[in-house]
C-alpha atoms as a PDB file:
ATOM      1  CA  UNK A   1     175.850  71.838 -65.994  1.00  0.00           C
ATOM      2  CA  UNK A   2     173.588  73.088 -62.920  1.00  0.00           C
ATOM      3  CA  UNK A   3     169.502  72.347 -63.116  1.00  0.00           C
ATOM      4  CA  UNK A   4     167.691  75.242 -65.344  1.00  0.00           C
ATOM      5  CA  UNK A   5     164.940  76.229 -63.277  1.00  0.00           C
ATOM      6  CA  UNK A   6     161.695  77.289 -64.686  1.00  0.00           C
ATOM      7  CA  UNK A   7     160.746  81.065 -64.372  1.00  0.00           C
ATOM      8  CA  UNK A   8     157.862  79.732 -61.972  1.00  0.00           C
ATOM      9  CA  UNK A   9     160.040  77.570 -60.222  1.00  0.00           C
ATOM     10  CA  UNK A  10     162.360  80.866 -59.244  1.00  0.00           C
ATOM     11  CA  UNK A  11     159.555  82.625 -58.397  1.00  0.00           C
ATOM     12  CA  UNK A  12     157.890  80.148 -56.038  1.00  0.00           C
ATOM     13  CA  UNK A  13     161.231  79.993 -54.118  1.00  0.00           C
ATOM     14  CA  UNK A  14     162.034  83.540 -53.500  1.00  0.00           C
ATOM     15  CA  UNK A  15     158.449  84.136 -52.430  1.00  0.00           C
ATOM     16  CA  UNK A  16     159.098  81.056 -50.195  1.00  0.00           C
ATOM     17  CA  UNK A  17     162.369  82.481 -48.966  1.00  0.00           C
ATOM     18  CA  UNK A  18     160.503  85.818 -48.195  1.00  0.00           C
ATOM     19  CA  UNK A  19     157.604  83.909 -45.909  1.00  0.00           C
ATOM     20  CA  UNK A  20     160.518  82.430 -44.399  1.00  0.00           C
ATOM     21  CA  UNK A  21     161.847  85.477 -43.864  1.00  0.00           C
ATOM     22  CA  UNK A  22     159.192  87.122 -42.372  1.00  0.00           C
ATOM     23  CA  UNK A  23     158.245  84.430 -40.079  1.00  0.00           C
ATOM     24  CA  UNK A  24     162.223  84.607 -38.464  1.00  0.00           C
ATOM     25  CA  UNK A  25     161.138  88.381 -38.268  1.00  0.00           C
ATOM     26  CA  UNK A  26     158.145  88.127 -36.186  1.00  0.00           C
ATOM     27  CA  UNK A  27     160.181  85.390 -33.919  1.00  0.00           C
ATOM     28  CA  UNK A  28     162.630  87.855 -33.492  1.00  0.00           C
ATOM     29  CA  UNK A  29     165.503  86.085 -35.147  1.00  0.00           C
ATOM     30  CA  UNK A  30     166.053  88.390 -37.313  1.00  0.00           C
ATOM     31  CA  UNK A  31     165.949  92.084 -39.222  1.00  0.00           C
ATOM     32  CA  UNK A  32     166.754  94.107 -42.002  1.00  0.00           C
ATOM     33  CA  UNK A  33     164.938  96.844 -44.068  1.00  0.00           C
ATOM     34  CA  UNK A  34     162.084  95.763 -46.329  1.00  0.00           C
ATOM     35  CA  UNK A  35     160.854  97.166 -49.344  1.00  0.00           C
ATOM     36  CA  UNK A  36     157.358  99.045 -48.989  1.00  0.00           C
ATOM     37  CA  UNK A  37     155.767  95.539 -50.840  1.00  0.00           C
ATOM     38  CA  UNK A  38     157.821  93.462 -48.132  1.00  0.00           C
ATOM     39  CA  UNK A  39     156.533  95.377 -45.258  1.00  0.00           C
ATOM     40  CA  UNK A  40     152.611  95.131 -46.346  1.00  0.00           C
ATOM     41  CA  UNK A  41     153.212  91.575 -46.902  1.00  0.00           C
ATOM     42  CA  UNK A  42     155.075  91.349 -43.212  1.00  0.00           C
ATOM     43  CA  UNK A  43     152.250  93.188 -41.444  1.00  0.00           C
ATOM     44  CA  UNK A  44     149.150  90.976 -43.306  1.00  0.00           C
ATOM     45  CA  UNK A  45     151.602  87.893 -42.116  1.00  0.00           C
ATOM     46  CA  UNK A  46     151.583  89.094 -38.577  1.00  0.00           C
ATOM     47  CA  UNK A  47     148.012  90.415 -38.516  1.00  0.00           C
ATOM     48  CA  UNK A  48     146.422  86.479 -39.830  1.00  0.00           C
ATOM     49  CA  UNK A  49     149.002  84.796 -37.305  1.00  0.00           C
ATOM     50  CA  UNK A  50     147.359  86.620 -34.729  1.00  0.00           C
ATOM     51  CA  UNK A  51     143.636  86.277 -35.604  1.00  0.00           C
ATOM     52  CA  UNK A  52     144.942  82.403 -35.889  1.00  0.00           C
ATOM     53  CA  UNK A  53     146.721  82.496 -32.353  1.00  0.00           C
ATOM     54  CA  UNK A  54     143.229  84.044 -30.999  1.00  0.00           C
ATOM     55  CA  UNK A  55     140.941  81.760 -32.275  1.00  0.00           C
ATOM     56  CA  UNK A  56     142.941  78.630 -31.140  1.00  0.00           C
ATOM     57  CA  UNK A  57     143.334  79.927 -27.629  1.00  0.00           C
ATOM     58  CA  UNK A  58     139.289  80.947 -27.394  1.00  0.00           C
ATOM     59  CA  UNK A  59     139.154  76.981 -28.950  1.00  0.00           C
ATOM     60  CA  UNK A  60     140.849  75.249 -26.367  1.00  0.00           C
ATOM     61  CA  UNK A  61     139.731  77.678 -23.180  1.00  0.00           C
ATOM     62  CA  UNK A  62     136.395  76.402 -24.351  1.00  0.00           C
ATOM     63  CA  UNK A  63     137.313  72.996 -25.359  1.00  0.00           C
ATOM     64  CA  UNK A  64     136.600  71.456 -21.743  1.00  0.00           C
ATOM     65  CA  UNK A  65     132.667  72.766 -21.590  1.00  0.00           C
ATOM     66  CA  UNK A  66     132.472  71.706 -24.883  1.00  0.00           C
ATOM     67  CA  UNK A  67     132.499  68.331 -24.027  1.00  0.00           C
ATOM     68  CA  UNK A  68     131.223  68.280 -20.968  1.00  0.00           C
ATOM     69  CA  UNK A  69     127.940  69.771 -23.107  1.00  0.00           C
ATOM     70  CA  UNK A  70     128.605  67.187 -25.464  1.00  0.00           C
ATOM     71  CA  UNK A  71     128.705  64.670 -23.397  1.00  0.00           C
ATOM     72  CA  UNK A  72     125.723  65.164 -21.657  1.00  0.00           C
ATOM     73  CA  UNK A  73     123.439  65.058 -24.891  1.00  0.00           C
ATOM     74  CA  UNK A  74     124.726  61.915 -25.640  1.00  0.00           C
ATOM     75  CA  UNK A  75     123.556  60.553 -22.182  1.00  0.00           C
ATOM     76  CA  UNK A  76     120.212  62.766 -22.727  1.00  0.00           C
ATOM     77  CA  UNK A  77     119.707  60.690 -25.853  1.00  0.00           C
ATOM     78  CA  UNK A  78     120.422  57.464 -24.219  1.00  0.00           C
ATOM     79  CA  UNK A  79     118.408  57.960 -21.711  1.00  0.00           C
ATOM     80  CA  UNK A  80     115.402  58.798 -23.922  1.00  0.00           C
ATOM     81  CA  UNK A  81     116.050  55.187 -25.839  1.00  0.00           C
ATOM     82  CA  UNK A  82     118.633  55.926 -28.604  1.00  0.00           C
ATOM     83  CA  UNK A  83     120.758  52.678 -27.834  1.00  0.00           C
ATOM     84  CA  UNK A  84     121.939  52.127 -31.391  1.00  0.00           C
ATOM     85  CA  UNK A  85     124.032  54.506 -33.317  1.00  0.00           C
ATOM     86  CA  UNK A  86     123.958  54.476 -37.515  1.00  0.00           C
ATOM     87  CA  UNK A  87     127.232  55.279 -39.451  1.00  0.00           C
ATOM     88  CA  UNK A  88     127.193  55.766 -43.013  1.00  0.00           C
ATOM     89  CA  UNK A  89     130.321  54.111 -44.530  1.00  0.00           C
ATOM     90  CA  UNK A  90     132.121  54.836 -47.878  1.00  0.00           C
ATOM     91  CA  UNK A  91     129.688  52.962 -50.404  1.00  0.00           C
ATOM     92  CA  UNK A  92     126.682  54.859 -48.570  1.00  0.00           C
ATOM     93  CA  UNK A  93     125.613  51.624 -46.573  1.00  0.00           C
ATOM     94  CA  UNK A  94     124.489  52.252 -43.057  1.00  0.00           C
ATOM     95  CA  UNK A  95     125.976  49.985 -40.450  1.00  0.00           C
ATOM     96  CA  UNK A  96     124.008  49.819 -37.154  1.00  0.00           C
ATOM     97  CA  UNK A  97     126.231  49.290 -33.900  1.00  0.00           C
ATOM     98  CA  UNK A  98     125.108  49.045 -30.303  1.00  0.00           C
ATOM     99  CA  UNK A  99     126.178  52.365 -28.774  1.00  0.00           C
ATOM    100  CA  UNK A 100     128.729  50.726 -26.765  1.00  0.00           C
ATOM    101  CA  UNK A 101     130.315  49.362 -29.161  1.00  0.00           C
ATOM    102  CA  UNK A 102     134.036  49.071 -28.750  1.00  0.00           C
ATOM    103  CA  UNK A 103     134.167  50.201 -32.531  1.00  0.00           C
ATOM    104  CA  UNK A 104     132.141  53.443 -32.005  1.00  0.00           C
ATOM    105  CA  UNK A 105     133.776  54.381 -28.809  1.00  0.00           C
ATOM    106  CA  UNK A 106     135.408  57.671 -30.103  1.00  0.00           C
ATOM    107  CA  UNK A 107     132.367  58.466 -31.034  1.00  0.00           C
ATOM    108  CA  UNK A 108     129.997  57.946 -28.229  1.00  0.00           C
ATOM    109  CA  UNK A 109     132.618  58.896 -25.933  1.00  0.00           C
ATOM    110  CA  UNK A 110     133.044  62.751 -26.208  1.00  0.00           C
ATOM    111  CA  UNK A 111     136.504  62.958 -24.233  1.00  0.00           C
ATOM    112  CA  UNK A 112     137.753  59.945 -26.926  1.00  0.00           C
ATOM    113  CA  UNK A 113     136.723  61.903 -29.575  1.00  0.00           C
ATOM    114  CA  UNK A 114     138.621  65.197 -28.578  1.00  0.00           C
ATOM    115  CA  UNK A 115     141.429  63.368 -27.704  1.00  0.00           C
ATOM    116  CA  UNK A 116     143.745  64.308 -30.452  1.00  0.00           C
ATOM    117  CA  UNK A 117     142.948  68.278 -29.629  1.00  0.00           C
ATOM    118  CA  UNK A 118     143.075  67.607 -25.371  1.00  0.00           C
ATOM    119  CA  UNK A 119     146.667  66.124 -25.631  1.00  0.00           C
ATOM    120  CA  UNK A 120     148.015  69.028 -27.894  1.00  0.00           C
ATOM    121  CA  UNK A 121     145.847  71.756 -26.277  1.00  0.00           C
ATOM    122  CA  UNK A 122     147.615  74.968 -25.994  1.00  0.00           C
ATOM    123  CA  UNK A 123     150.619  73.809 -28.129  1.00  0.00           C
ATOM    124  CA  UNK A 124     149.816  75.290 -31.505  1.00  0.00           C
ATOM    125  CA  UNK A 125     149.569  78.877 -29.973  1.00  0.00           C
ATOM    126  CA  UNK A 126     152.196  81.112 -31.827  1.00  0.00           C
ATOM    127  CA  UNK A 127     152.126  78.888 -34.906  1.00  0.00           C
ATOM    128  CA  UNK A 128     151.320  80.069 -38.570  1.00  0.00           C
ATOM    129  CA  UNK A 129     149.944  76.975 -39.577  1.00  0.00           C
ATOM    130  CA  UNK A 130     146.052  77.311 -40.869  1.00  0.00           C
ATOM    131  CA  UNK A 131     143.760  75.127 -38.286  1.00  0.00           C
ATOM    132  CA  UNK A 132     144.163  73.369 -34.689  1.00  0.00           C
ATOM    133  CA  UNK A 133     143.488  69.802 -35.801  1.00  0.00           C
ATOM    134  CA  UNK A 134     139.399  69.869 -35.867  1.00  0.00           C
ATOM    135  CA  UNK A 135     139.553  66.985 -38.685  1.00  0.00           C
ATOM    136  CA  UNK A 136     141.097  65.078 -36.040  1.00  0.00           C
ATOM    137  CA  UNK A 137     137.654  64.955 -33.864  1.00  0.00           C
ATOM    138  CA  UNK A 138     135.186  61.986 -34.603  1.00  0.00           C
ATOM    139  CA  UNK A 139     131.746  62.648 -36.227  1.00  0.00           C
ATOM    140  CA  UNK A 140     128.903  63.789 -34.041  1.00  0.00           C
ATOM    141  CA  UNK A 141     127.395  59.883 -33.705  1.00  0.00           C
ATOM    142  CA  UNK A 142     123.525  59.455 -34.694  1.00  0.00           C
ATOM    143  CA  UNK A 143     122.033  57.593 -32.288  1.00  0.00           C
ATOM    144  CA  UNK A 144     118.400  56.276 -32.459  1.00  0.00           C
ATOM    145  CA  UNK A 145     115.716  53.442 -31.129  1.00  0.00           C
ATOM    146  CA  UNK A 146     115.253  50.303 -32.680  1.00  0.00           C
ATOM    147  CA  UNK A 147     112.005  51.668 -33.934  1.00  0.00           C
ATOM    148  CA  UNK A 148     114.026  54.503 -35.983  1.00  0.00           C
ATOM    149  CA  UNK A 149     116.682  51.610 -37.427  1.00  0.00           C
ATOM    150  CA  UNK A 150     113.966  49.641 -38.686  1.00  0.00           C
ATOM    151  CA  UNK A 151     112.703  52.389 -40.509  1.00  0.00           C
ATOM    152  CA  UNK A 152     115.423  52.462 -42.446  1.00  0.00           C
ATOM    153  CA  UNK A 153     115.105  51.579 -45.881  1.00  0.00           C
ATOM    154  CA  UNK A 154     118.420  49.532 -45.505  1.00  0.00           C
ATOM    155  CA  UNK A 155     121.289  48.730 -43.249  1.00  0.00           C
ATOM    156  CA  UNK A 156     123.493  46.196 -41.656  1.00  0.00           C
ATOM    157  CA  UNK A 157     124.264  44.992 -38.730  1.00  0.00           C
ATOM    158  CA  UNK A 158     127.557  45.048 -37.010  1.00  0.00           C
ATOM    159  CA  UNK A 159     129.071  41.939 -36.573  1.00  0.00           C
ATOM    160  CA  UNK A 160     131.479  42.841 -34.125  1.00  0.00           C
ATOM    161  CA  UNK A 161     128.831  44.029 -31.391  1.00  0.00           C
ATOM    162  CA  UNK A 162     125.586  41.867 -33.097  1.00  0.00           C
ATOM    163  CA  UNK A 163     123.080  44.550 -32.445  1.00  0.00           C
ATOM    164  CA  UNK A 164     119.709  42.874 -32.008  1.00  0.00           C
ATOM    165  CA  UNK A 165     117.913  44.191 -35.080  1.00  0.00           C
ATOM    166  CA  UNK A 166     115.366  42.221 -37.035  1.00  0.00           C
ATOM    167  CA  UNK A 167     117.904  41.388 -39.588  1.00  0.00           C
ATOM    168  CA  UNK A 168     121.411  40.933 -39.743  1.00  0.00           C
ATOM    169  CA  UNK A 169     121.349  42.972 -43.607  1.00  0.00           C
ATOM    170  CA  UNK A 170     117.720  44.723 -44.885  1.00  0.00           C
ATOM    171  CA  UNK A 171     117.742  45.269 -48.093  1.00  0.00           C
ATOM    172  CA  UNK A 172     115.704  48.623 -49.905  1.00  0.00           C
ATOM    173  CA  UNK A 173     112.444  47.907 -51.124  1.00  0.00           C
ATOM    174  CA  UNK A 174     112.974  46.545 -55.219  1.00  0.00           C
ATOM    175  CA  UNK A 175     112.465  49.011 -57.883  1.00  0.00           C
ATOM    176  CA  UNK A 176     108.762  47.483 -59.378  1.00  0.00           C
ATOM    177  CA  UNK A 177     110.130  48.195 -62.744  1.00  0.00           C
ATOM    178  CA  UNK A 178     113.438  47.063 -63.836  1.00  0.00           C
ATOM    179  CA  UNK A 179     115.551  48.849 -66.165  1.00  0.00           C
ATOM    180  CA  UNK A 180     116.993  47.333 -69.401  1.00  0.00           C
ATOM    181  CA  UNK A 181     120.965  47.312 -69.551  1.00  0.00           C
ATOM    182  CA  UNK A 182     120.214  50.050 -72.341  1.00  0.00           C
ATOM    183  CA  UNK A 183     118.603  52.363 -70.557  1.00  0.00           C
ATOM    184  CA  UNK A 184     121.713  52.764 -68.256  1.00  0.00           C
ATOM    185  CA  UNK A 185     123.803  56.166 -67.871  1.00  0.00           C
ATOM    186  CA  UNK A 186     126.534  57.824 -66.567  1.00  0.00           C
ATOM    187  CA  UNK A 187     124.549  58.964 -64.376  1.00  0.00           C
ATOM    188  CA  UNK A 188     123.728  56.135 -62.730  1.00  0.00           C
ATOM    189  CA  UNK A 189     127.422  55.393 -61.347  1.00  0.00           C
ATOM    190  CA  UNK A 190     127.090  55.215 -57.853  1.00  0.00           C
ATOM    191  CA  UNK A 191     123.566  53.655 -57.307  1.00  0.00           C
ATOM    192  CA  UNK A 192     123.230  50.121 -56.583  1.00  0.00           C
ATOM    193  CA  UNK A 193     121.834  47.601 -58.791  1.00  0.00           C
ATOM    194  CA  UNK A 194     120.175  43.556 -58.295  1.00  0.00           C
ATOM    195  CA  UNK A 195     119.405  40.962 -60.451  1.00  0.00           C
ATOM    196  CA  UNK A 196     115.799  40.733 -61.108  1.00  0.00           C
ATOM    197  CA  UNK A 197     115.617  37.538 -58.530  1.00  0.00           C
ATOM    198  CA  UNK A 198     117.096  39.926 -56.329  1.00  0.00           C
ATOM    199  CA  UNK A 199     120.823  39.086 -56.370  1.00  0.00           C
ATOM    200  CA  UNK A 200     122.820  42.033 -54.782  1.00  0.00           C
ATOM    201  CA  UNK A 201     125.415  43.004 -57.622  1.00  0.00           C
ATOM    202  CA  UNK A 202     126.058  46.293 -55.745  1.00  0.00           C
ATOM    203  CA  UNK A 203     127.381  49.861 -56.242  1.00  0.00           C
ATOM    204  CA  UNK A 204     127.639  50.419 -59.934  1.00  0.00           C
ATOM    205  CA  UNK A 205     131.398  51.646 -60.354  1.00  0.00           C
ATOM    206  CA  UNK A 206     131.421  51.458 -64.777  1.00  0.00           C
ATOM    207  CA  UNK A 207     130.108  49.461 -67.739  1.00  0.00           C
ATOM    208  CA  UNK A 208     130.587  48.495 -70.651  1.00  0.00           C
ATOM    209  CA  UNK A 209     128.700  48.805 -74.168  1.00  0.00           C
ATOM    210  CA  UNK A 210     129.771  46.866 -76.707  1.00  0.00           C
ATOM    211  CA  UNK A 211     127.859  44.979 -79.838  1.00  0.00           C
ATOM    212  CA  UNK A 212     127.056  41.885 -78.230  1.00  0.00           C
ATOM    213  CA  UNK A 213     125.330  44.116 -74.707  1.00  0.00           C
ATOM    214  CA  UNK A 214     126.250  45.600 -71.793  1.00  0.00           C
ATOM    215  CA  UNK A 215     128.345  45.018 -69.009  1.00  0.00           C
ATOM    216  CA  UNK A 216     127.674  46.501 -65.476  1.00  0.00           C
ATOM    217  CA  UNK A 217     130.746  46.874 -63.096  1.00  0.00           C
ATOM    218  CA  UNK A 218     129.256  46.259 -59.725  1.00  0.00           C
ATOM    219  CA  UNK A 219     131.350  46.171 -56.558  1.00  0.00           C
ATOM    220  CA  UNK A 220     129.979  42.940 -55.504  1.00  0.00           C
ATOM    221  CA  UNK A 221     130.400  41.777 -59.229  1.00  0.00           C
ATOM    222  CA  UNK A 222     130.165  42.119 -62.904  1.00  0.00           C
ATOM    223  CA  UNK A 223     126.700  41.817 -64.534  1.00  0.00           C
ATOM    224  CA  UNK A 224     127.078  41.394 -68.037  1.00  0.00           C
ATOM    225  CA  UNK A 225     123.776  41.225 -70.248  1.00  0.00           C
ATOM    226  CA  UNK A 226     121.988  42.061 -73.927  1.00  0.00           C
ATOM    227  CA  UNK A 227     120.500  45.029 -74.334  1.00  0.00           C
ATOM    228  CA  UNK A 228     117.355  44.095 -73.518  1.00  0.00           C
ATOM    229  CA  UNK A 229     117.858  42.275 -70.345  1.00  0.00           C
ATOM    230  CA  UNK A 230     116.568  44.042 -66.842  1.00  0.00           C
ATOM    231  CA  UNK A 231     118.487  44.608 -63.489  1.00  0.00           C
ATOM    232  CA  UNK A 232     116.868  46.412 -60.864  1.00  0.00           C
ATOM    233  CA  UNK A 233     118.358  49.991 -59.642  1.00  0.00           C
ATOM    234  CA  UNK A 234     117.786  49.875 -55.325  1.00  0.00           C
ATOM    235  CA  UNK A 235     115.645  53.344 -54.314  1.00  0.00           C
ATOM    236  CA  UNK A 236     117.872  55.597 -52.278  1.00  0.00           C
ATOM    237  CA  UNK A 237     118.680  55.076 -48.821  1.00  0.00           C
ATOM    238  CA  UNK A 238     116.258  57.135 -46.571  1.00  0.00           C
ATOM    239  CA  UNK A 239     117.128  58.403 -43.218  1.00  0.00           C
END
């Protein structure tokens, strides 16, 4: 006995087999008479595959003084000072590089960081796909002086390039008022919390209530607790 396909299921695939269709039609491939619903749904096709096919060309015909622009405000900023480039990572830490760092290279480096869209210029033209790979270029890199890092309320240093900051990890400014373990909330996930003698326990990922206290799950580590007991929440990150 064959598969039973859901009434969905059929429907997704003949609409598939109808794009399909229609995309052998505007190659060329193929013909054949459509019904009035087919042929509005072959012209929009056509019509957003060439709005797509113009915006990629006017992309990459200005993709070279693009970067050439780019590049030069990244030497601009260099020369006015800005030797040190700040990335945010995942857990909303700032890590401060040297801006020649190997590790920030595709960054710095404007040609590095178009890369991906210089070695397939031109060959997406004709396609019906939805974008010309701009999530493939690196971040715009913030670059600033030593005087800017160190105005940051925290960061760390990178250990593959050692950046000469005042310290290798600065740590915010502790909250003057701890919180009890009861006072914690949902919305709280996602801050970082210390011990009161200013232990790092981390981005708060969960916890735990139960009748003997609470139980913070930190990424650095668990901080379990009564009720009463006080951790410290870290103030925000300021840039």
């Amino acid at each position: 006995m064959g598969i039973v396909k859901s009434p969905s299921v059929l429907a997704f695939e003949q609409q598939a087999r109808e794009e399909a269709a229609m995309e052998l039609m505007a190659q060329g491939v193929i013909s054949f008479e459509m019904t009035p619903r087919q042929q509005a749904a072959y012209d929009e096709a056509v019509r957003y595959a060439a709005e797509i096919d113009a915006r990629e060309r006017a992309h990459f015909e200005q993709l070279p003084e693009r970067i050439v622009a780019e590049n030069q405000r990244v030497l601009d900023d260099l020369n006015a000072g800005k030797l040190y480039l700040a990335n945010e990572t995942s857990d909303s830490a700032v890590v401060i590089h040297f801006a020649s760092c190997a590790a920030v290279r595709h960054q710095v480096d404007r040609d590095v960081a178009h890369e991906f869209e210089l070695a397939h210029a031109g060959e997406l033209e004709g396609s019906w796909h939805s974008g010309s790979g701009y999530d493939y270029v690196a971040k715009w890199p913030n670059l600033m002086t030593l005087d800017e890092v160190e105005q940051l309320r925290a960061y760390r240093a990178c250990q593959r390039c050692n950046p000469d900051t005042k310290e290798r990890r600065k740590f915010a400014a502790l909250n003057p008022k701890p919180s009890k373990l009861s006072s914690i909330t949902i919305d709280r996930i996602g801050r970082e919390y210390e011990t009161v003698e200013g232990e790092p326990l981390g981005t708060l990922r969960s916890f735990t209530v139960s009748a003997d206290g609470v139980t913070l799950h930190c990424s650095e580590r668990d901080f379990a607790g009564g009720r009463d007991d006080l951790v410290v929440l870290r103030p925000r990150v300021q840039r």
